[in-house]
C-alpha atoms as a PDB file:
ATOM      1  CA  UNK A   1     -15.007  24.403  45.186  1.00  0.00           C
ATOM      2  CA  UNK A   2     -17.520  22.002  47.076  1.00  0.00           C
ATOM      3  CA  UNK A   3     -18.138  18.355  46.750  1.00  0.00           C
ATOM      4  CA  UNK A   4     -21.004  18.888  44.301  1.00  0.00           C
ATOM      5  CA  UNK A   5     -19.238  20.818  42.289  1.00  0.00           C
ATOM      6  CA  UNK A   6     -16.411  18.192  41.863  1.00  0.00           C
ATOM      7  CA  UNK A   7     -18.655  15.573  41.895  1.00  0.00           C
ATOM      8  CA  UNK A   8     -20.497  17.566  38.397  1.00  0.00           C
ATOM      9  CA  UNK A   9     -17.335  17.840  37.132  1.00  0.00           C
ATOM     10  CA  UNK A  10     -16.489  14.420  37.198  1.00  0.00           C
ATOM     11  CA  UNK A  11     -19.594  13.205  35.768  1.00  0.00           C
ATOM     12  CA  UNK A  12     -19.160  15.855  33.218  1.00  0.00           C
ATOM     13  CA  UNK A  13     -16.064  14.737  32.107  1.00  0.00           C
ATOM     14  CA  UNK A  14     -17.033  11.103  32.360  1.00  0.00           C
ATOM     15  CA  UNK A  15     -19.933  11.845  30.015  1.00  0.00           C
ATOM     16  CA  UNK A  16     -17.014  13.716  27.738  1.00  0.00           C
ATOM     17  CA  UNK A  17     -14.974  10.963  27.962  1.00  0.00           C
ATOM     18  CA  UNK A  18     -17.421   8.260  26.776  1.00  0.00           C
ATOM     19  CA  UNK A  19     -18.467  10.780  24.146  1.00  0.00           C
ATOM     20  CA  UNK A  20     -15.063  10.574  22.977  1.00  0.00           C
ATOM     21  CA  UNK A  21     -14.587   6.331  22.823  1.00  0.00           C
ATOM     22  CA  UNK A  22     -18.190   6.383  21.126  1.00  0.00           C
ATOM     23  CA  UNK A  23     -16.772   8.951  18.434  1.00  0.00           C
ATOM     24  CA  UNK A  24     -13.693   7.530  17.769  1.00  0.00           C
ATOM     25  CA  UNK A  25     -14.901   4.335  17.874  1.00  0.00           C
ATOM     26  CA  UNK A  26     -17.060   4.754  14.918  1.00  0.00           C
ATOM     27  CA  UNK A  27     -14.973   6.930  12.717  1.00  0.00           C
ATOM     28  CA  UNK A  28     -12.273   4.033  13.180  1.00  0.00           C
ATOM     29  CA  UNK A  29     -14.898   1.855  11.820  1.00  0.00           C
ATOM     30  CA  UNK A  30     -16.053   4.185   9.055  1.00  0.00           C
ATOM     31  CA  UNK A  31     -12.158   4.688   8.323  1.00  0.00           C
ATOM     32  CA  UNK A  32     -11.562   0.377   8.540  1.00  0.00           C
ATOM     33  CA  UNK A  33     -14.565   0.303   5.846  1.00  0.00           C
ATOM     34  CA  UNK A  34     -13.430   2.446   3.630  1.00  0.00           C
ATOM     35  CA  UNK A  35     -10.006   1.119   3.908  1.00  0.00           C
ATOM     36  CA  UNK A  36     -11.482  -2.416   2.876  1.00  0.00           C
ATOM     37  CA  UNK A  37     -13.522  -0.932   0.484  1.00  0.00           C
ATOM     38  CA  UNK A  38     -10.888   0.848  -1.261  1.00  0.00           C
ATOM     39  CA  UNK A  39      -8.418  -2.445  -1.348  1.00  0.00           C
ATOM     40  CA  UNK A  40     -11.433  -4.663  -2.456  1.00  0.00           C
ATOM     41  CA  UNK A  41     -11.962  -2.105  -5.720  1.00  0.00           C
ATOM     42  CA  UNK A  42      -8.611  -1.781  -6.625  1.00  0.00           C
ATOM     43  CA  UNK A  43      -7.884  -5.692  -6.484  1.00  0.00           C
ATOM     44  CA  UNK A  44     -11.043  -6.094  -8.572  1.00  0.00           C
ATOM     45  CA  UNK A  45      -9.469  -3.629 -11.206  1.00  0.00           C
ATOM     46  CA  UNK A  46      -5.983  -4.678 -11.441  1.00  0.00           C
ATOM     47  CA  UNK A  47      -6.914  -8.543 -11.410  1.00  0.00           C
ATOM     48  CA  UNK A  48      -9.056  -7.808 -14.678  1.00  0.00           C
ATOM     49  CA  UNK A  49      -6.417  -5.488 -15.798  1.00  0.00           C
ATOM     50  CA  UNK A  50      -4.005  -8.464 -15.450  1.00  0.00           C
ATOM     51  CA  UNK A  51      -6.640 -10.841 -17.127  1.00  0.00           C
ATOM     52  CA  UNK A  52      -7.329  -9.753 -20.430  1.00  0.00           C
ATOM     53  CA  UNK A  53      -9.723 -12.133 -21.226  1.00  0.00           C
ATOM     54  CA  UNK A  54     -11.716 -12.377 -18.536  1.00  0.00           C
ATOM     55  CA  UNK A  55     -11.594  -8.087 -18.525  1.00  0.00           C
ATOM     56  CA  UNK A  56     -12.908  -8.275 -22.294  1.00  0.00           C
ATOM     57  CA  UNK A  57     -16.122 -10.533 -21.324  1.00  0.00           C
ATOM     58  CA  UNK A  58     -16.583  -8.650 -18.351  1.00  0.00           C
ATOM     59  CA  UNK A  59     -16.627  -5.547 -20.300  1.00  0.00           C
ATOM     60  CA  UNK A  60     -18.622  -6.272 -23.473  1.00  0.00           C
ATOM     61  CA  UNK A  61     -20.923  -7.453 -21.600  1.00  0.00           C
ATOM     62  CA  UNK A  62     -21.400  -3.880 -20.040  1.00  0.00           C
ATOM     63  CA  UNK A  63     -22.875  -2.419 -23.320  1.00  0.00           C
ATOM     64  CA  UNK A  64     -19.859  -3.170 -25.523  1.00  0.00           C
ATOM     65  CA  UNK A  65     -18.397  -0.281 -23.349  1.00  0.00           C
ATOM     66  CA  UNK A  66     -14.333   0.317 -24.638  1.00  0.00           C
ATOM     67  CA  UNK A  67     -12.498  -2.030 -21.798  1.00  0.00           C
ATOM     68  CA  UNK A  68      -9.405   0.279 -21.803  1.00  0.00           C
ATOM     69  CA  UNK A  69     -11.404   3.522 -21.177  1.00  0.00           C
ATOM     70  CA  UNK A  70     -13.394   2.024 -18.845  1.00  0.00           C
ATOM     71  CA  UNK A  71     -10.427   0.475 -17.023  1.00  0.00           C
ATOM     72  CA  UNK A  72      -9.062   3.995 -16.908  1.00  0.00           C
ATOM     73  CA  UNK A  73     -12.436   5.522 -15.723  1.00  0.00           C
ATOM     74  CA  UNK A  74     -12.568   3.215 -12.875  1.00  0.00           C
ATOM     75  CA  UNK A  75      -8.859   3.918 -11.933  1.00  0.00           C
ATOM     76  CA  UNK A  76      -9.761   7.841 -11.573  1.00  0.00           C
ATOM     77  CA  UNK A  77     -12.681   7.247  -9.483  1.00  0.00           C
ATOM     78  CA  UNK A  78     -11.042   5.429  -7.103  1.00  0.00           C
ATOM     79  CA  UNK A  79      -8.382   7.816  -7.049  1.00  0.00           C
ATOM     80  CA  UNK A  80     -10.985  10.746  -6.483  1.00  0.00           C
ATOM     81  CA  UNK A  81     -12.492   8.409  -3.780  1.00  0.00           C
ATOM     82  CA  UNK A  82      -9.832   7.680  -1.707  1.00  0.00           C
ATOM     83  CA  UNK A  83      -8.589  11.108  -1.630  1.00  0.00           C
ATOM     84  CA  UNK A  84     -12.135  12.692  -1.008  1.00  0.00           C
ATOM     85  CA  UNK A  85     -12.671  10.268   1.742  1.00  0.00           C
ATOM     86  CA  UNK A  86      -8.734  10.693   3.495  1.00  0.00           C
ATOM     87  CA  UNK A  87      -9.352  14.369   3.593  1.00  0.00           C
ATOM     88  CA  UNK A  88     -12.294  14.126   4.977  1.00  0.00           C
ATOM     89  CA  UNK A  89     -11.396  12.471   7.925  1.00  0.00           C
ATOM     90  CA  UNK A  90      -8.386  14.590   8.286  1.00  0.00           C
ATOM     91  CA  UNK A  91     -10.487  17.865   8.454  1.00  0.00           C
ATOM     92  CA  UNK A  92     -12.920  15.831  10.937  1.00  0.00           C
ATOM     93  CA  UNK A  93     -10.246  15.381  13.391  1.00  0.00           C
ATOM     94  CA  UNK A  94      -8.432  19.003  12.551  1.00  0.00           C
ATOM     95  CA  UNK A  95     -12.108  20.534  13.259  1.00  0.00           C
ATOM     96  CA  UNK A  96     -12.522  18.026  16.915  1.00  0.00           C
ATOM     97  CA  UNK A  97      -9.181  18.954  18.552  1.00  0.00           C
ATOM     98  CA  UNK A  98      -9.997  22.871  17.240  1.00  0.00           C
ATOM     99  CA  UNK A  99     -13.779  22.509  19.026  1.00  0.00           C
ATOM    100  CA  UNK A 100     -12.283  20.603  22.148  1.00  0.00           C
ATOM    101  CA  UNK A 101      -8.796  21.868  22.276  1.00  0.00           C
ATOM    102  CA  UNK A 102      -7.394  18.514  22.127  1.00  0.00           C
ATOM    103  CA  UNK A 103      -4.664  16.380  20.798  1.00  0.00           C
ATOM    104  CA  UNK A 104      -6.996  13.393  20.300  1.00  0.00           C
ATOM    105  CA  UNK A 105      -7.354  13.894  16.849  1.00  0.00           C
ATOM    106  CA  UNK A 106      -3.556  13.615  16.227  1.00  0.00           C
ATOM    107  CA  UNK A 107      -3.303  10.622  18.607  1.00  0.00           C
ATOM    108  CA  UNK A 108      -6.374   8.510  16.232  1.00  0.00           C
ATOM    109  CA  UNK A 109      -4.156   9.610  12.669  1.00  0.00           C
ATOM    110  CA  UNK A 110      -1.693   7.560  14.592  1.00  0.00           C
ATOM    111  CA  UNK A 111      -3.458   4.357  15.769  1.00  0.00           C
ATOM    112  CA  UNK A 112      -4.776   4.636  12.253  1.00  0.00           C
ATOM    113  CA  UNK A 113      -1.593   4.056  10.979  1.00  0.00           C
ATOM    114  CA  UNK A 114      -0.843   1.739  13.579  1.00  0.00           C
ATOM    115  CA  UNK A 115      -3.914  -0.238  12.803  1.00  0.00           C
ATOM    116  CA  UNK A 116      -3.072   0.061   8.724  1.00  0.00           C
ATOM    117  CA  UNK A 117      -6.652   1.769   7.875  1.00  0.00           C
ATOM    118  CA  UNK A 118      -4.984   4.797   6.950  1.00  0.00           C
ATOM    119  CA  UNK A 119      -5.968   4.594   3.255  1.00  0.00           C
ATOM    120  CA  UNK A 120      -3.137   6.860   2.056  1.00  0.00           C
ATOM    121  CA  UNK A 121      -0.837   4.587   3.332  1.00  0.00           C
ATOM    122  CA  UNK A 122      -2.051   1.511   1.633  1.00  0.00           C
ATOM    123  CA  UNK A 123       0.030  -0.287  -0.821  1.00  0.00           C
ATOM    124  CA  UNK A 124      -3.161  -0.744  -3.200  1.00  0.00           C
ATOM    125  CA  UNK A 125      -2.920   3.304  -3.686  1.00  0.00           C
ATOM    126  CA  UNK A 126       0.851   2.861  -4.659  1.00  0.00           C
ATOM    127  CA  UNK A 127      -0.291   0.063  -6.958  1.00  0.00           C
ATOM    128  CA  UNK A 128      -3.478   1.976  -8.281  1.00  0.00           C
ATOM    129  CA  UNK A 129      -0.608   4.999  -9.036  1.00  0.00           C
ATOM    130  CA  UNK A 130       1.121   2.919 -10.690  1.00  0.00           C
ATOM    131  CA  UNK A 131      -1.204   1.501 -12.780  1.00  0.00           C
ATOM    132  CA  UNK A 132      -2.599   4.972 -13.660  1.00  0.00           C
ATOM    133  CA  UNK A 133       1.272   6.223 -15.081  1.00  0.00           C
ATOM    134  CA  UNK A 134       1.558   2.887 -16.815  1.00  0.00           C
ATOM    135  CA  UNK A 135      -1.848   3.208 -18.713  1.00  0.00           C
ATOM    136  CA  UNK A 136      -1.353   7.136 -19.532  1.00  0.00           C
ATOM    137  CA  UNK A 137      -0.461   7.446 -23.567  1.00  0.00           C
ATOM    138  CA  UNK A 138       3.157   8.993 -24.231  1.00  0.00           C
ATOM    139  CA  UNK A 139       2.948  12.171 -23.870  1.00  0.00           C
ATOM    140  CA  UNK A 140      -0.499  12.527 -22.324  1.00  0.00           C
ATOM    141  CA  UNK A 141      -3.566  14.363 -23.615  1.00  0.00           C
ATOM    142  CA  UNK A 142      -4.668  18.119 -22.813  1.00  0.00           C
ATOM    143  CA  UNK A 143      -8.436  16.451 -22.636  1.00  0.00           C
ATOM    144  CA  UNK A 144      -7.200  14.142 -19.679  1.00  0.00           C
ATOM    145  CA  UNK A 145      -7.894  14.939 -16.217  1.00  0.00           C
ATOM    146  CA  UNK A 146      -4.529  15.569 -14.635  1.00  0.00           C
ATOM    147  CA  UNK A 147      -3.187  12.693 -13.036  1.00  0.00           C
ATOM    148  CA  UNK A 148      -2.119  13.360  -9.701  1.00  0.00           C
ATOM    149  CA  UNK A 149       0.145  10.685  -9.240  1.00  0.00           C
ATOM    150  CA  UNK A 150       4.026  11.089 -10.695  1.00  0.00           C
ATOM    151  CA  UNK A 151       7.584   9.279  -9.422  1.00  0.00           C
ATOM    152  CA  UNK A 152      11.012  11.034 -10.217  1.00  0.00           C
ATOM    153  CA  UNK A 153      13.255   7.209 -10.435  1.00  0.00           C
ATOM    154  CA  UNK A 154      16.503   9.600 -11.592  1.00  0.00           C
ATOM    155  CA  UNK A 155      17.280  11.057  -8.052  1.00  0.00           C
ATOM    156  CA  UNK A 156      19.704   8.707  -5.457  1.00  0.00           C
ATOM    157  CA  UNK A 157      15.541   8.821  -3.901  1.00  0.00           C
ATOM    158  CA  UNK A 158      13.418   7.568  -5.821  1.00  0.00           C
ATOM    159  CA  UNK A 159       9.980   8.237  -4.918  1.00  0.00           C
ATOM    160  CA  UNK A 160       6.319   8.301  -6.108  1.00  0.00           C
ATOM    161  CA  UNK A 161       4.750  11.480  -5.301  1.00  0.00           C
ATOM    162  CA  UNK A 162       0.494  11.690  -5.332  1.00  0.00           C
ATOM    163  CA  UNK A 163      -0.390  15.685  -5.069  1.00  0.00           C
ATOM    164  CA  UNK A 164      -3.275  16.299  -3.179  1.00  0.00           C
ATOM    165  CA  UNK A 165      -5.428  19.343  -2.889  1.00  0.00           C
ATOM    166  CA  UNK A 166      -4.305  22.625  -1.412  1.00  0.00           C
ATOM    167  CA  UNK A 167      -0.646  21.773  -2.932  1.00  0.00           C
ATOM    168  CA  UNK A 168      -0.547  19.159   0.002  1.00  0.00           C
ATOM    169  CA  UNK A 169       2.123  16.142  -1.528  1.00  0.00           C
ATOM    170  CA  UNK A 170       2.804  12.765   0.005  1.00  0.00           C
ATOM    171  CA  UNK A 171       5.782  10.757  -1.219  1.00  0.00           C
ATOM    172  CA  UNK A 172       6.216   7.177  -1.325  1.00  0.00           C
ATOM    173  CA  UNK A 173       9.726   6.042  -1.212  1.00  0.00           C
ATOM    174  CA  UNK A 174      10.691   3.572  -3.859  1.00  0.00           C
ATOM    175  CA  UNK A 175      14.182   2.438  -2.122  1.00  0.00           C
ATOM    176  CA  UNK A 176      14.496  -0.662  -0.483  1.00  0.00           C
ATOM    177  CA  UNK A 177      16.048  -0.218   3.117  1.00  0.00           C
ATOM    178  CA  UNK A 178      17.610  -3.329   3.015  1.00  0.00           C
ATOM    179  CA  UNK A 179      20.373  -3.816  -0.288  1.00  0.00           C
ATOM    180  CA  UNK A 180      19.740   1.188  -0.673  1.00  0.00           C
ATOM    181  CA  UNK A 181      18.229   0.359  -4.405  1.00  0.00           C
ATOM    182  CA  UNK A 182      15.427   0.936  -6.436  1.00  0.00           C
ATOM    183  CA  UNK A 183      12.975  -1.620  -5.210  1.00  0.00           C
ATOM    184  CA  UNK A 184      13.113  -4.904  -7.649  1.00  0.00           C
ATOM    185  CA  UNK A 185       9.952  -6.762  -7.884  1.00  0.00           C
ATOM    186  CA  UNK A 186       8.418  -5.051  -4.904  1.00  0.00           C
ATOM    187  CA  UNK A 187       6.494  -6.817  -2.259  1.00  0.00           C
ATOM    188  CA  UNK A 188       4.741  -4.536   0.479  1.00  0.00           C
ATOM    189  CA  UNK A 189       4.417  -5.923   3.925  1.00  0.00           C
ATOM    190  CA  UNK A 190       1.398  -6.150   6.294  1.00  0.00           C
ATOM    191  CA  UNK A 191       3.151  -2.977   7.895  1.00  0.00           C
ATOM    192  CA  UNK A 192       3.131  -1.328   4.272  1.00  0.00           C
ATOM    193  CA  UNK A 193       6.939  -1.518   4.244  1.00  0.00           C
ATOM    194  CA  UNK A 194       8.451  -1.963   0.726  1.00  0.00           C
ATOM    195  CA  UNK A 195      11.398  -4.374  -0.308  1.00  0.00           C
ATOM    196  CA  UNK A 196      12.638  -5.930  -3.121  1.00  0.00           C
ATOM    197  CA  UNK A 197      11.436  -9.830  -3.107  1.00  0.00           C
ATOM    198  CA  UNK A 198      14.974 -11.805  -3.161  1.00  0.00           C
ATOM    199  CA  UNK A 199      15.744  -8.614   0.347  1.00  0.00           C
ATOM    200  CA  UNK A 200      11.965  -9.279   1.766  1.00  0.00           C
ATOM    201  CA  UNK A 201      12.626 -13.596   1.314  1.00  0.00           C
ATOM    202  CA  UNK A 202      16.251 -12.754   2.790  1.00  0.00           C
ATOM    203  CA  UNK A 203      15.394 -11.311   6.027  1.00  0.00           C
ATOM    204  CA  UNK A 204      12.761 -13.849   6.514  1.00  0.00           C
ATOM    205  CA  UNK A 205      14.961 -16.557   5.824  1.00  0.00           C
ATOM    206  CA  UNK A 206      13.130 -18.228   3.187  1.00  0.00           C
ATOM    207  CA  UNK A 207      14.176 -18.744  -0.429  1.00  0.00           C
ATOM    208  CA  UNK A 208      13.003 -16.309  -3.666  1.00  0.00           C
ATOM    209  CA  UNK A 209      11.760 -18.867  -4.953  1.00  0.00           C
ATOM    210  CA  UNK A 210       9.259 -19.822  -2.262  1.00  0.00           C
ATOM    211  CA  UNK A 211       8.541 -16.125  -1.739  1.00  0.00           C
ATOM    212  CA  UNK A 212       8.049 -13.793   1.372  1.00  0.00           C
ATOM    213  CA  UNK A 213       4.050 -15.636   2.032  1.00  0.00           C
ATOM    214  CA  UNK A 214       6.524 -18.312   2.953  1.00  0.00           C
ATOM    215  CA  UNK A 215       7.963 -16.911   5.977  1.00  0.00           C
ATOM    216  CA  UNK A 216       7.386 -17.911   9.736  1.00  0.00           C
ATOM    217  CA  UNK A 217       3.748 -16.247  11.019  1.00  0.00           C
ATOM    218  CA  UNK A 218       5.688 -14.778  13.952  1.00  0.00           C
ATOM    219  CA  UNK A 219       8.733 -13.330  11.386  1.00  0.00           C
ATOM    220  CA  UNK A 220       9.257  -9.487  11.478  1.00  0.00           C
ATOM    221  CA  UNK A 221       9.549  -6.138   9.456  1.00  0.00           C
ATOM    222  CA  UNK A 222      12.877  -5.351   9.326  1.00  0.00           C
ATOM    223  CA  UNK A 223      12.325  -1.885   9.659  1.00  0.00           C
ATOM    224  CA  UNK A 224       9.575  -1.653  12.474  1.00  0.00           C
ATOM    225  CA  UNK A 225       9.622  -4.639  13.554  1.00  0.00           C
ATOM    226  CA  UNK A 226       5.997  -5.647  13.617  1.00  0.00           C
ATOM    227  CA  UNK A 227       5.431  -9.253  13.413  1.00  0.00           C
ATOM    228  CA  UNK A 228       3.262 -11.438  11.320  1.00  0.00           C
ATOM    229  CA  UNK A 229       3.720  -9.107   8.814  1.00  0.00           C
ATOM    230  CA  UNK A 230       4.846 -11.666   5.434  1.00  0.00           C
ATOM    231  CA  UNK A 231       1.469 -13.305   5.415  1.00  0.00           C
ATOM    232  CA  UNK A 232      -0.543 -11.181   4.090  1.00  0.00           C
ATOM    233  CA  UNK A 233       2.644  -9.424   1.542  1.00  0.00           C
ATOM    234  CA  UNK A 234       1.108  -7.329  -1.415  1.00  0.00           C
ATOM    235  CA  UNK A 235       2.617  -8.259  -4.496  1.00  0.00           C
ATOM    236  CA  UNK A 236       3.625  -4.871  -6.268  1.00  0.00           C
ATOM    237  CA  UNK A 237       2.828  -5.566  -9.903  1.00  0.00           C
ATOM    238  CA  UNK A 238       1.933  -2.605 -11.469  1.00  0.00           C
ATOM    239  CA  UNK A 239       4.797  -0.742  -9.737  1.00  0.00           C
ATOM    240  CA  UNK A 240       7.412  -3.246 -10.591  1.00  0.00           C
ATOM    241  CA  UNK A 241       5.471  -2.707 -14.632  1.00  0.00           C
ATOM    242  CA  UNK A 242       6.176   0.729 -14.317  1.00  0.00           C
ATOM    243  CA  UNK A 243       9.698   0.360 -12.760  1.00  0.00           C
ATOM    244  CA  UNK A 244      10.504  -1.818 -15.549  1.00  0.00           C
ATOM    245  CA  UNK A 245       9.262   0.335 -18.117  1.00  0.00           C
ATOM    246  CA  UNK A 246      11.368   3.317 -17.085  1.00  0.00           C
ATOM    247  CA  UNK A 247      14.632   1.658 -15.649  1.00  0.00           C
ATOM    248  CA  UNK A 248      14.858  -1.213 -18.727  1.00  0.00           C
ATOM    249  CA  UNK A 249      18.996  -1.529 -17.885  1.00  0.00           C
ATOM    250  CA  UNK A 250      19.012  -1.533 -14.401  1.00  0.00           C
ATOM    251  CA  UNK A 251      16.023  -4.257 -14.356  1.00  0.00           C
ATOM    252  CA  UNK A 252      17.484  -6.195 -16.957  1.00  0.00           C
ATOM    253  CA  UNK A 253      21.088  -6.173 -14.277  1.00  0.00           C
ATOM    254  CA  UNK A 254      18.758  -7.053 -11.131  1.00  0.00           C
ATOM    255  CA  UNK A 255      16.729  -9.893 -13.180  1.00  0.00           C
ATOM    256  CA  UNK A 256      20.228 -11.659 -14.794  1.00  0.00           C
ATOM    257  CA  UNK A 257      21.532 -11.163 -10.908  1.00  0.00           C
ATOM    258  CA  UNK A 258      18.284 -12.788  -9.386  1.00  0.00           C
ATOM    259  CA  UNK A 259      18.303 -15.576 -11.556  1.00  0.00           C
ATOM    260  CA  UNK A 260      21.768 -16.819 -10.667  1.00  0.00           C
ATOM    261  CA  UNK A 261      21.009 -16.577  -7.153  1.00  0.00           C
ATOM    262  CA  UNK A 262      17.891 -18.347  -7.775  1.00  0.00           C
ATOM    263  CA  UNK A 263      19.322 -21.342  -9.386  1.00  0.00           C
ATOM    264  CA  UNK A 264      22.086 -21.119  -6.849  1.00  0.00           C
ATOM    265  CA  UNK A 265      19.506 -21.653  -4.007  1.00  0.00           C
ATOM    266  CA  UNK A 266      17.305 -24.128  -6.202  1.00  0.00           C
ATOM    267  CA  UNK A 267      20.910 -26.801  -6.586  1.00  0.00           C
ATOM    268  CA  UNK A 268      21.428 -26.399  -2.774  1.00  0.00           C
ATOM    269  CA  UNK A 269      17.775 -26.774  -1.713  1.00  0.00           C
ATOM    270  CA  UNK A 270      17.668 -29.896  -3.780  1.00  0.00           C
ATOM    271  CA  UNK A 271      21.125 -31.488  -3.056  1.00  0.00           C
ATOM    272  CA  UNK A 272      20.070 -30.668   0.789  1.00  0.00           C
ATOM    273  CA  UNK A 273      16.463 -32.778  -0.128  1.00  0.00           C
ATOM    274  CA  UNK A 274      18.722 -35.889  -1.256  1.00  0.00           C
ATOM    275  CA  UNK A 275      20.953 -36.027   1.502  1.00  0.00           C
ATOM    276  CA  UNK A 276      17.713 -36.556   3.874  1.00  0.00           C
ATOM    277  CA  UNK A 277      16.209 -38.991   1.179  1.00  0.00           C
ATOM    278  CA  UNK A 278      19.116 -41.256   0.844  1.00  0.00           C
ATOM    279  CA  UNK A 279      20.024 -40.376   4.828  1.00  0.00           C
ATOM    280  CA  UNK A 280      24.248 -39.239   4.071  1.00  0.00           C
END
């Protein structure tokens, strides 16, 4: 092969190769936006779910519209959104390692979960499932649309399980990796890592009742160690409703079991505050 030859090739694959950071580069944008997006919608939701008053005025207001059904309608279109959207960017980056013979699809689904835009990942979707179980009526209604979201909290792994098309299932493990239980009053992590608060305050070395947004900026998951993950912790209300709801015993054993620990902590932290007031 002669010089010119090499020298089209590498312009060729420089040209590729800037193709490449140029495509990637927006679909990680498209992906961060729809990430944000997604979070924004759900906290909007869930914070007038949690508000009842301010979710009625909001509501009426909107054409005297039922603020239950339309709490419910809003929960399924974000659910249809976020999994329209994830599988579109999935078959995007099946369909550009197919056309280029590459792995550089595979490598982006990782940095996207490295990066935390991977929507399917987000704790909001385990809290919008959640949500969706705890609002269905016993027993359900043949007129409902099918609510892909279920957990099975009877097996030593309890999970949450959201079906997607094409019989494809992800599963969200409910166990805490630190005390092996049921998660008690979950908080996610930056990482999406879940724990049980009193675990999550534990290995940050903080007390419960100061909570895991108390932590050191620097302190780390204690599963994959990423730091400066406590900061920005996602509360897991609607799960820990739901947990609640179903496991009434063992959350009744966890909260009596909390509290003692709590008010152990509270004596010490306050004896240990007036020891440095009086100075002995």
């Amino acid at each position: 092969m002669d010089s010119s030859a090499l020298a089209d090739l590498a312009v060729s694959g420089q040209i590729n190769c800037l193709c490449d950071q140029k495509f990637f580069s927006e679909l990680a944008k498209e992906a961060s936006d729809i990430a944000g997006c997604f979070s924004s919608r759900v906290r909007h939701l869930l914070n007038l779910h949690e508000h009842k008053i301010k979710r009625f005025i909001t509501f009426v207001s909107q054409c005297f519209q039922n603020p239950q059904q339309a709490t419910e309608q809003e929960c399924r279109m974000l659910i249809e959104y976020v999994i329209m959207n994830a599988l579109a960017i999935r078959k995007i980056l099946k369909k550009y390692d197919k056309v280029h013979r590459s792995a550089n699809g595979r490598k982006f689904k990782s940095k996207m979960l490295s990066e935390h835009i991977e929507v399917l990942q987000s704790p909001w979707l385990i809290e919008l499932g959640a949500f969706s179980m705890f609002s269905e009526p016993n027993g359900g209604r043949n007129d409902e649309p099918l609510n892909p979201f279920s957990c099975d909290l009877s097996s030593t792994e309890p999970k949450m399980t959201l079906m997607l098309p094409d019989r494809v299932k992800l599963e969200y493990n409910l166990l805490c990796p630190i005390c092996l239980e049921l998660v008690f009053k979950p908080y996610a992590l930056g990482c999406g890592h879940l724990f049980c608060k009193s675990c999550a305050c534990s290995a940050a070395s903080v007390l419960i009742f100061e909570g895991p947004k108390a932590a050191r900026a620097g302190s780390k998951c204690p599963v994959c160690r990423e730091a400066g993950v406590y900061g920005n912790a996602v509360h897991m209300i609607e799960l820990s409703l739901l947990l609640k709801k179903h496991c009434k015993e063992y959350w009744k054993e966890r909260a009596a079991e909390e509290g003692a620990e709590i008010s152990r902590q509270t004596k010490m932290y306050w004896d240990m505050q007036s020891k440095y007031m009086i100075g002995y």
